[in-house]
Protein backbone atom coordinates (compact mmCIF):
# COMPACT_ATOMS: atom_id res chain seq x y z
CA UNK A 1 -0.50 -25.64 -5.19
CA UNK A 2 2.44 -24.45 -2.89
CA UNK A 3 4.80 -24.82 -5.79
CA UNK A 4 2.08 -22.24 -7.90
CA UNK A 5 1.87 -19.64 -5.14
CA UNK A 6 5.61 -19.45 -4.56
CA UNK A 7 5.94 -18.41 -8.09
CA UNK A 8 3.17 -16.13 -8.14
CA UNK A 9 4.81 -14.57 -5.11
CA UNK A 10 8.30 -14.42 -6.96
CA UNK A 11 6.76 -13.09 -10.02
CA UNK A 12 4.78 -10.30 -8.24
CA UNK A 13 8.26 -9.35 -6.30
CA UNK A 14 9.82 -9.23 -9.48
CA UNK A 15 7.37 -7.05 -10.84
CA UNK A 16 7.14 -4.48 -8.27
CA UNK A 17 11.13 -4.55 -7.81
CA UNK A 18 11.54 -3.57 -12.38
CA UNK A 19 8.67 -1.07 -11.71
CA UNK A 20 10.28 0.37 -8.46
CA UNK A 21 14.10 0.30 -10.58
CA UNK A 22 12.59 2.26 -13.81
CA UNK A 23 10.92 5.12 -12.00
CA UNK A 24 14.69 5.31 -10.49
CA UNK A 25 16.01 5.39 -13.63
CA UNK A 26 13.68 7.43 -15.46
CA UNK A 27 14.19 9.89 -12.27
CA UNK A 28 18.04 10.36 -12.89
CA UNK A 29 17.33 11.09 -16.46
CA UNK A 30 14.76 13.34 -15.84
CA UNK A 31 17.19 15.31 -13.87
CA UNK A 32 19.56 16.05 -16.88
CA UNK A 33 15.99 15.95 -19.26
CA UNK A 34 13.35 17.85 -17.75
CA UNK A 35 11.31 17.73 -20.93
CA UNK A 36 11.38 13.99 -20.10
CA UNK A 37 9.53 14.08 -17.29
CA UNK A 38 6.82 15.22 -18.89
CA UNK A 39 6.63 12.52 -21.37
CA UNK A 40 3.80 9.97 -21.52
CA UNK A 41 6.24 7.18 -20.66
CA UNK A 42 8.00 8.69 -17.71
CA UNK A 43 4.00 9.65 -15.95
CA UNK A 44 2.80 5.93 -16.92
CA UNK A 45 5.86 4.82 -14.49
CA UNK A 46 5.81 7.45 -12.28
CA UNK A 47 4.95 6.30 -8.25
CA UNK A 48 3.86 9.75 -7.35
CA UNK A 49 0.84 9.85 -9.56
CA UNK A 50 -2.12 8.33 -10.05
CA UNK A 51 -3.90 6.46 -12.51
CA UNK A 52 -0.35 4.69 -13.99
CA UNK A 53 1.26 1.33 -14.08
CA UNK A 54 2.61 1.82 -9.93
CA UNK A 55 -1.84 2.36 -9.05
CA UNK A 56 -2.93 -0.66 -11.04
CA UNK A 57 -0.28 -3.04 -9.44
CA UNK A 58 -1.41 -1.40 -6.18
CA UNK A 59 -4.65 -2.52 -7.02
CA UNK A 60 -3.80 -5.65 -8.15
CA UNK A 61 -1.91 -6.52 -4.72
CA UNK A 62 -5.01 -5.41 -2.39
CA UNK A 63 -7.29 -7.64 -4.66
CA UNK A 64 -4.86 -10.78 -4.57
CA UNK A 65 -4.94 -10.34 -0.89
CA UNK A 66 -8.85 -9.86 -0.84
CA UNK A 67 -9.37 -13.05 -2.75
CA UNK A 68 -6.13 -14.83 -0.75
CA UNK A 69 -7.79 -13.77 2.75
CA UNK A 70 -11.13 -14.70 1.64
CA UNK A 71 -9.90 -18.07 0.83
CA UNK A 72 -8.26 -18.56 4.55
CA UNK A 73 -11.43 -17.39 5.95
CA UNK A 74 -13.16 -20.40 3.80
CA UNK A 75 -10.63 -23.05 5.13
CA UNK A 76 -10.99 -21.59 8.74
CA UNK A 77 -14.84 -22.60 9.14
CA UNK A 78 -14.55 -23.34 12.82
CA UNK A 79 -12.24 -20.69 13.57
CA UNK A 80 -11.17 -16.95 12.95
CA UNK A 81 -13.40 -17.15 9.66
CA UNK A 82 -15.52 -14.09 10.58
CA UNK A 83 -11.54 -12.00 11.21
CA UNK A 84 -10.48 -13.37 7.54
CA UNK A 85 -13.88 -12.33 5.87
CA UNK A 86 -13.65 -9.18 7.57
CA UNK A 87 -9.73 -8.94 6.56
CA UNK A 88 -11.07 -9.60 2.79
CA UNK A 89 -13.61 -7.04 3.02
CA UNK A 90 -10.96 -4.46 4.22
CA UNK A 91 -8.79 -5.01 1.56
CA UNK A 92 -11.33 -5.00 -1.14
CA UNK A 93 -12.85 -1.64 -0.51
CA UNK A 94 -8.54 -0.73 -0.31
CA UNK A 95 -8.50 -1.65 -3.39
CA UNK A 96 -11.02 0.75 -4.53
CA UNK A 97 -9.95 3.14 -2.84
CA UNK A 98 -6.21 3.19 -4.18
CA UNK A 99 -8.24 3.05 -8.01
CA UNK A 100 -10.94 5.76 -7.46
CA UNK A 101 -9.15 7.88 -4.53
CA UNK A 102 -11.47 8.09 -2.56
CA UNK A 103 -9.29 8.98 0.76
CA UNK A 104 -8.35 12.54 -1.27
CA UNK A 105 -12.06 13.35 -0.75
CA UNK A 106 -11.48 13.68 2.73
CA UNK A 107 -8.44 16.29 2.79
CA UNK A 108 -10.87 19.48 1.88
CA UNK A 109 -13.11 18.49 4.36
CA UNK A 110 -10.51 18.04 6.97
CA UNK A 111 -8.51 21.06 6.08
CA UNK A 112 -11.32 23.28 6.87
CA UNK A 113 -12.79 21.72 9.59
CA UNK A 114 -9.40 21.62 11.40
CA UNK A 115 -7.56 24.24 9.90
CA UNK A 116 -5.04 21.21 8.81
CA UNK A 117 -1.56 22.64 7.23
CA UNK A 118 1.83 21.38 7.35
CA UNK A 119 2.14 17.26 8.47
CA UNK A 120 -1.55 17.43 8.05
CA UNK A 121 -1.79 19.03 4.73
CA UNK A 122 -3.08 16.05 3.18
CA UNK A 123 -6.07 15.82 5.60
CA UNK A 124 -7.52 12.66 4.72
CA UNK A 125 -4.41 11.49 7.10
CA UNK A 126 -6.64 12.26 10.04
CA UNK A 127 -9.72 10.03 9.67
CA UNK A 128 -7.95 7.15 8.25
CA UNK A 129 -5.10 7.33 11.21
CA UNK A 130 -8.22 6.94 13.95
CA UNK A 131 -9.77 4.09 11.84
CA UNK A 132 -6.56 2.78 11.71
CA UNK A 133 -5.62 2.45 15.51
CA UNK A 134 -9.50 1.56 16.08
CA UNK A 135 -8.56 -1.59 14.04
CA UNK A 136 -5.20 -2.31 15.33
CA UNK A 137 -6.57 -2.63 18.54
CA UNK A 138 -9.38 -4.91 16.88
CA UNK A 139 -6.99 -7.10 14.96
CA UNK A 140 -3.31 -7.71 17.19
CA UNK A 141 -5.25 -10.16 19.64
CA UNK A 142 -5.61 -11.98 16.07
CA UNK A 143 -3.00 -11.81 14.32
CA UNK A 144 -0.52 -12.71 17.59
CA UNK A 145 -2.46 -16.35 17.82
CA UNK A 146 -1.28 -16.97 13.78
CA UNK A 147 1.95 -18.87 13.15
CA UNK A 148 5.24 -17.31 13.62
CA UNK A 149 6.48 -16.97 10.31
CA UNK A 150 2.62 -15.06 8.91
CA UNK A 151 2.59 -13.00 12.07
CA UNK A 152 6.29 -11.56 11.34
CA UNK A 153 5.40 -11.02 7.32
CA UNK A 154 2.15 -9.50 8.10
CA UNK A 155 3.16 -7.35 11.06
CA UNK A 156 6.26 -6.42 9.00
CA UNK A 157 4.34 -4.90 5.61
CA UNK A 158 1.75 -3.44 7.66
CA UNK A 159 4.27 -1.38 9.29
CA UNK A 160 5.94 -0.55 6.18
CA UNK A 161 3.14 0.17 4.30
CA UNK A 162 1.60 2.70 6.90
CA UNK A 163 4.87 3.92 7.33
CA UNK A 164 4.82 4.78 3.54
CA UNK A 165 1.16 5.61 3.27
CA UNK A 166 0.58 7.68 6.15
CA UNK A 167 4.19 8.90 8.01
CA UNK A 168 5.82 9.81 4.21
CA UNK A 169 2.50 10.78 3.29
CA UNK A 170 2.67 13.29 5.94
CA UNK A 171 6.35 14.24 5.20
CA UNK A 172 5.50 15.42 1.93
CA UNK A 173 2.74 17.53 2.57
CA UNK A 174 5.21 19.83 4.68
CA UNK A 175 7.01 19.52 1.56
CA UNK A 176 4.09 20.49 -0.63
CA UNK A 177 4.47 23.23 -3.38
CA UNK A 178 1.23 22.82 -5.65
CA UNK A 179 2.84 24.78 -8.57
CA UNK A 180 6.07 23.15 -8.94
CA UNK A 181 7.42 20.21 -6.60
CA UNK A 182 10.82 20.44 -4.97
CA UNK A 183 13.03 17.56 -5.98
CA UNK A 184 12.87 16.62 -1.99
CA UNK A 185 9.06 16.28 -2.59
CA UNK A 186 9.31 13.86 -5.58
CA UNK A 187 11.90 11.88 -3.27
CA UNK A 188 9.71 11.50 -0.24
CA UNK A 189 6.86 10.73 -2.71
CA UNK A 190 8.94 8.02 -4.30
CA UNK A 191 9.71 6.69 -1.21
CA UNK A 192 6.39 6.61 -0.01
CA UNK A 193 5.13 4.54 -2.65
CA UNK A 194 7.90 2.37 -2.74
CA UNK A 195 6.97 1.46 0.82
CA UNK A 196 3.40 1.07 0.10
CA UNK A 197 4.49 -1.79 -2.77
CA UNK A 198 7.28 -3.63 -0.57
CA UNK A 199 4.52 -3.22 2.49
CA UNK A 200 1.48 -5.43 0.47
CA UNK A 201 4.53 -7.46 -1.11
CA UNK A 202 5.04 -8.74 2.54
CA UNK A 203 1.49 -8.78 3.78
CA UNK A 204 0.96 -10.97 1.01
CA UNK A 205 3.77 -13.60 1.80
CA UNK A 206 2.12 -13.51 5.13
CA UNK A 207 -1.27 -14.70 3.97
CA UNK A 208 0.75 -17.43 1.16
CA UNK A 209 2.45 -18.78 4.16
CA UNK A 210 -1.23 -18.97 6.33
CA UNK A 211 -2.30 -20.52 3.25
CA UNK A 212 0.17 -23.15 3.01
CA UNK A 213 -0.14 -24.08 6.77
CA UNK A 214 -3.57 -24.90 6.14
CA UNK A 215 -3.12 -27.02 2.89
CA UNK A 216 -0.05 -29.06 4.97
């Protein structure tokens, strides 16, 4: 079983490291070939839109660590089960949330309410960021009792991938030109998806590594 989630793990790296290195490439050519970027090909690889190869393998990370935390809340009976089943249930509604977008629902709301412009363009920023600390607060008494080696993963890609998701997130919408995106724009929106992959890639070796502790 180890032997089977250490490839999975190397095969999803792998994965999000070719789709990461194409929307590089297909970047630099689409700076000599504008007409590229418009191309089907160049938008199905793109990590600054939706709907595309980059949002399905965003999915498909959240749900792996649904089903992964699920599992460690199923061999922790007697202990921490209700904090893995809660974890699980997090992650799944993540999951469709990075699908249907829900989150973008919230930035109208919150840009009225609040008059939000500049770092808080992107309003939905605002309710998830208070959720957000709400749970941190919830889970670090948790996570700190877990072995070293999860703990450091876990605590690592969560801080990368709300680093991506909600500081470069913020970034570019001071950057924001609806009509036509600076090049600084599509950088910072690269980046911030880039984070958001590498930050579930290490979550996820977190929870392998929990899972393997248990099966020892």
């Amino acid at each position: 079983m180890q032997k089977t989630l250490h490839n999975i793990l190397r095969n999803l790296f792998i994965s999000g490291t070719l789709i990461v290195l194409v929307y590089v490439v297909f970047q630099i050519i689409a700076l000599s070939n504008p007409q590229f970027g418009q191309t089907f090909i160049f938008k199905f690889f793109d990590v600054g839109v939706e709907g595309n190869l980059p949002t399905f393998f965003s999915v498909l990370l959240f749900l792996i660590l649904s089903a992964s935390s699920f599992a460690l809340g199923k061999l922790n009976e007697n202990r921490n089960k209700i904090a893995w089943s809660l974890t699980s249930f997090l992650l799944l509604f993540l999951s469709i949330d990075e699908f249907a977008q829900i989150h973008e629902q919230f930035t109208e709301m919150f840009q009225q309410l609040l008059n939000a412009d500049g770092f808080l363009f992107f309003a939905w920023v605002i309710p998830y960021g208070i959720v957000l600390i709400l749970l941190a607060v919830l889970y670090i008494p948790f996570l700190i009792k877990l072995s070293k080696k999860t703990k450091t993963y876990i605590f690592l890609g969560a801080g990368i991938y709300v680093l991506g998701a909600i500081g470069f997130e913020m970034i570019g919408a001071s950057l924001y030109q609806p009509v036509s995106p600076t090049g600084m724009y599509i950088l910072v929106s690269g980046i911030e998806e880039t984070f958001e992959i590498l930050g579930l890639l290490l979550a996820l070796t977190g929870v392998v590594n929990e899972i393997k502790v248990w099966n020892q």
